[in-house]
C-alpha atoms as a PDB file:
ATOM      1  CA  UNK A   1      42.384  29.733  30.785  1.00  0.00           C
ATOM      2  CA  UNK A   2      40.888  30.336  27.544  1.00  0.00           C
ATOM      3  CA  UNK A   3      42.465  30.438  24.136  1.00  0.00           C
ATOM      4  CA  UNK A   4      40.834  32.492  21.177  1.00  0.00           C
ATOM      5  CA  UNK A   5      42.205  31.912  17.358  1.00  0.00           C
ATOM      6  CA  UNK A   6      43.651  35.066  15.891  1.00  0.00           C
ATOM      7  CA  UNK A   7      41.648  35.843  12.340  1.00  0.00           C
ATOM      8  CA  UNK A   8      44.733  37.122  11.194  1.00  0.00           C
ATOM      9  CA  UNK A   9      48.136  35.684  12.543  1.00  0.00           C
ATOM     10  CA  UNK A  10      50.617  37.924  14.544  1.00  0.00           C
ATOM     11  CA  UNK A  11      54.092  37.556  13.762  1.00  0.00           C
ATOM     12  CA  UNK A  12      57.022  37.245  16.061  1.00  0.00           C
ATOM     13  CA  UNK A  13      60.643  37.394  14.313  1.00  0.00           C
ATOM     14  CA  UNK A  14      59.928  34.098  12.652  1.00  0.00           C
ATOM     15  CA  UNK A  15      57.329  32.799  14.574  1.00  0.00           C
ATOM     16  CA  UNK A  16      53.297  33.024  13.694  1.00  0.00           C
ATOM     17  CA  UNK A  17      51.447  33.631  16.798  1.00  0.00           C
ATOM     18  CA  UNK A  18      47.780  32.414  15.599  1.00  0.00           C
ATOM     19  CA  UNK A  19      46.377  32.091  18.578  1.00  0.00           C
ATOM     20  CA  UNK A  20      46.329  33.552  22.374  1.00  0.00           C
ATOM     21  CA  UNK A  21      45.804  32.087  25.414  1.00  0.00           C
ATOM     22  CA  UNK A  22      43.940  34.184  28.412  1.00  0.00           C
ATOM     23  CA  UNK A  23      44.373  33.967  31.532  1.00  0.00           C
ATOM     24  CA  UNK A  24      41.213  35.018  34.283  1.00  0.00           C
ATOM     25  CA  UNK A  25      41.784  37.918  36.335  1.00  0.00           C
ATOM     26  CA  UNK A  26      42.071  37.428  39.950  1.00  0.00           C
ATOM     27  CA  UNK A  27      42.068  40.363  42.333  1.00  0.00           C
ATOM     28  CA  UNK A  28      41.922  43.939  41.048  1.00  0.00           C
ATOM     29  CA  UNK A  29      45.899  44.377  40.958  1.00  0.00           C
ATOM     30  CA  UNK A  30      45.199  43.316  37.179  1.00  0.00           C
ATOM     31  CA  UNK A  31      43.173  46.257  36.604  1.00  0.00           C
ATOM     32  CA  UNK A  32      45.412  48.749  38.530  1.00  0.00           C
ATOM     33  CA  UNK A  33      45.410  51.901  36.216  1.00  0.00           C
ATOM     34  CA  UNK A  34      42.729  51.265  34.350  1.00  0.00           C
ATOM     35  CA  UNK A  35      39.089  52.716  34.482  1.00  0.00           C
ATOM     36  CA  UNK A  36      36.890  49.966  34.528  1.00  0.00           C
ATOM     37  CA  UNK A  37      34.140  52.074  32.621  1.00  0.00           C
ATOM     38  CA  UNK A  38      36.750  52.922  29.948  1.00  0.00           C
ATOM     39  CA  UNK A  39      37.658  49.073  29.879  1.00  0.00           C
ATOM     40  CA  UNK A  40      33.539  48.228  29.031  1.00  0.00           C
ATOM     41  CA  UNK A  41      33.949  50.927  26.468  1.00  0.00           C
ATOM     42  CA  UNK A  42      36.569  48.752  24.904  1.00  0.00           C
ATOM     43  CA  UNK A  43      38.900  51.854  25.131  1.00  0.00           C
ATOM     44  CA  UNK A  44      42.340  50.569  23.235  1.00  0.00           C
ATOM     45  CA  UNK A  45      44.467  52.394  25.341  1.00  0.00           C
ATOM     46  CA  UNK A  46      43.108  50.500  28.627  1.00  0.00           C
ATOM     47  CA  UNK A  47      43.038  47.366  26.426  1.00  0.00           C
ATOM     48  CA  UNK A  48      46.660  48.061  25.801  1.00  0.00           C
ATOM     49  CA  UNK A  49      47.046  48.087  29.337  1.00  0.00           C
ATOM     50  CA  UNK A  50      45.256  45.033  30.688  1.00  0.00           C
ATOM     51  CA  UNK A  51      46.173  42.578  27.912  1.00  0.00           C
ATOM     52  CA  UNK A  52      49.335  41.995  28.576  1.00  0.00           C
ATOM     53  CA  UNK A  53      49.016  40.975  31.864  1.00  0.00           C
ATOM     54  CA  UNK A  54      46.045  38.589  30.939  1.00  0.00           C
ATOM     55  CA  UNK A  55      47.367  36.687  28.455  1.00  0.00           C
ATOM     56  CA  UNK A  56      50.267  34.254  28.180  1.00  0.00           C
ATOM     57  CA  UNK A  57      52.542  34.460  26.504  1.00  0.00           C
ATOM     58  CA  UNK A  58      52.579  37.997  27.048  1.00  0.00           C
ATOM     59  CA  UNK A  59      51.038  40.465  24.191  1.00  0.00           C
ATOM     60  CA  UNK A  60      53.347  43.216  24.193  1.00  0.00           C
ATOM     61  CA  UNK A  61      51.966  46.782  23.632  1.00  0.00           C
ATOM     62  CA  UNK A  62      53.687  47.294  20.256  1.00  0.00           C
ATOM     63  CA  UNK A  63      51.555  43.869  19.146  1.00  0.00           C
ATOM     64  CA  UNK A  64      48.489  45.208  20.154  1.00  0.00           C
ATOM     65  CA  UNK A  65      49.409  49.050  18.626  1.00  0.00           C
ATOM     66  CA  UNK A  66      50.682  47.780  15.300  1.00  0.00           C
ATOM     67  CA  UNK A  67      49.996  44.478  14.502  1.00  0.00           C
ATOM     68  CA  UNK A  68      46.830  43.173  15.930  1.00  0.00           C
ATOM     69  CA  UNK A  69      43.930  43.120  13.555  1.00  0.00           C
ATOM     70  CA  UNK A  70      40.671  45.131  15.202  1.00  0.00           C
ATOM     71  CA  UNK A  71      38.371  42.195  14.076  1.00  0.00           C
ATOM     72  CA  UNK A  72      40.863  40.517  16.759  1.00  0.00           C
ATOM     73  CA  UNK A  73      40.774  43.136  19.411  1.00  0.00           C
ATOM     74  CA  UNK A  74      37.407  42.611  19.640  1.00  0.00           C
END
């Protein structure tokens, strides 16, 4: 498990979420539904896909699509 500090904060009701914790992949049942080449591409739809299920607690998709910083996506 890894954890990576958020450059800008998320926020949760009343809770700051400044930093996420990820979790390695094992097995390709992580990646179901997602192109791998569009994943290398850093496509945000497949990154909206995968990162939820690789990192805990659990980024929801709405985080990612309207809160999460692109200097963080990266």
């Amino acid at each position: 498990m890894k954890t990576v500090t958020l450059e800008h904060p998320l926020k949760r009701g009343d809770i700051e979420v400044a930093s996420v914790q990820f979790i390695e992949p094992r097995g390709t049942g992580w990646l179901k539904g997602v192109k791998l080449f569009d994943l290398m591409q850093m496509d945000v739809v497949s990154l909206t896909v995968v990162l939820p299920r690789i990192t805990d607690a659990p980024l929801t998709e709405h985080e990612i699509n309207a809160q999460l910083h692109p200097a963080d996506l990266v």
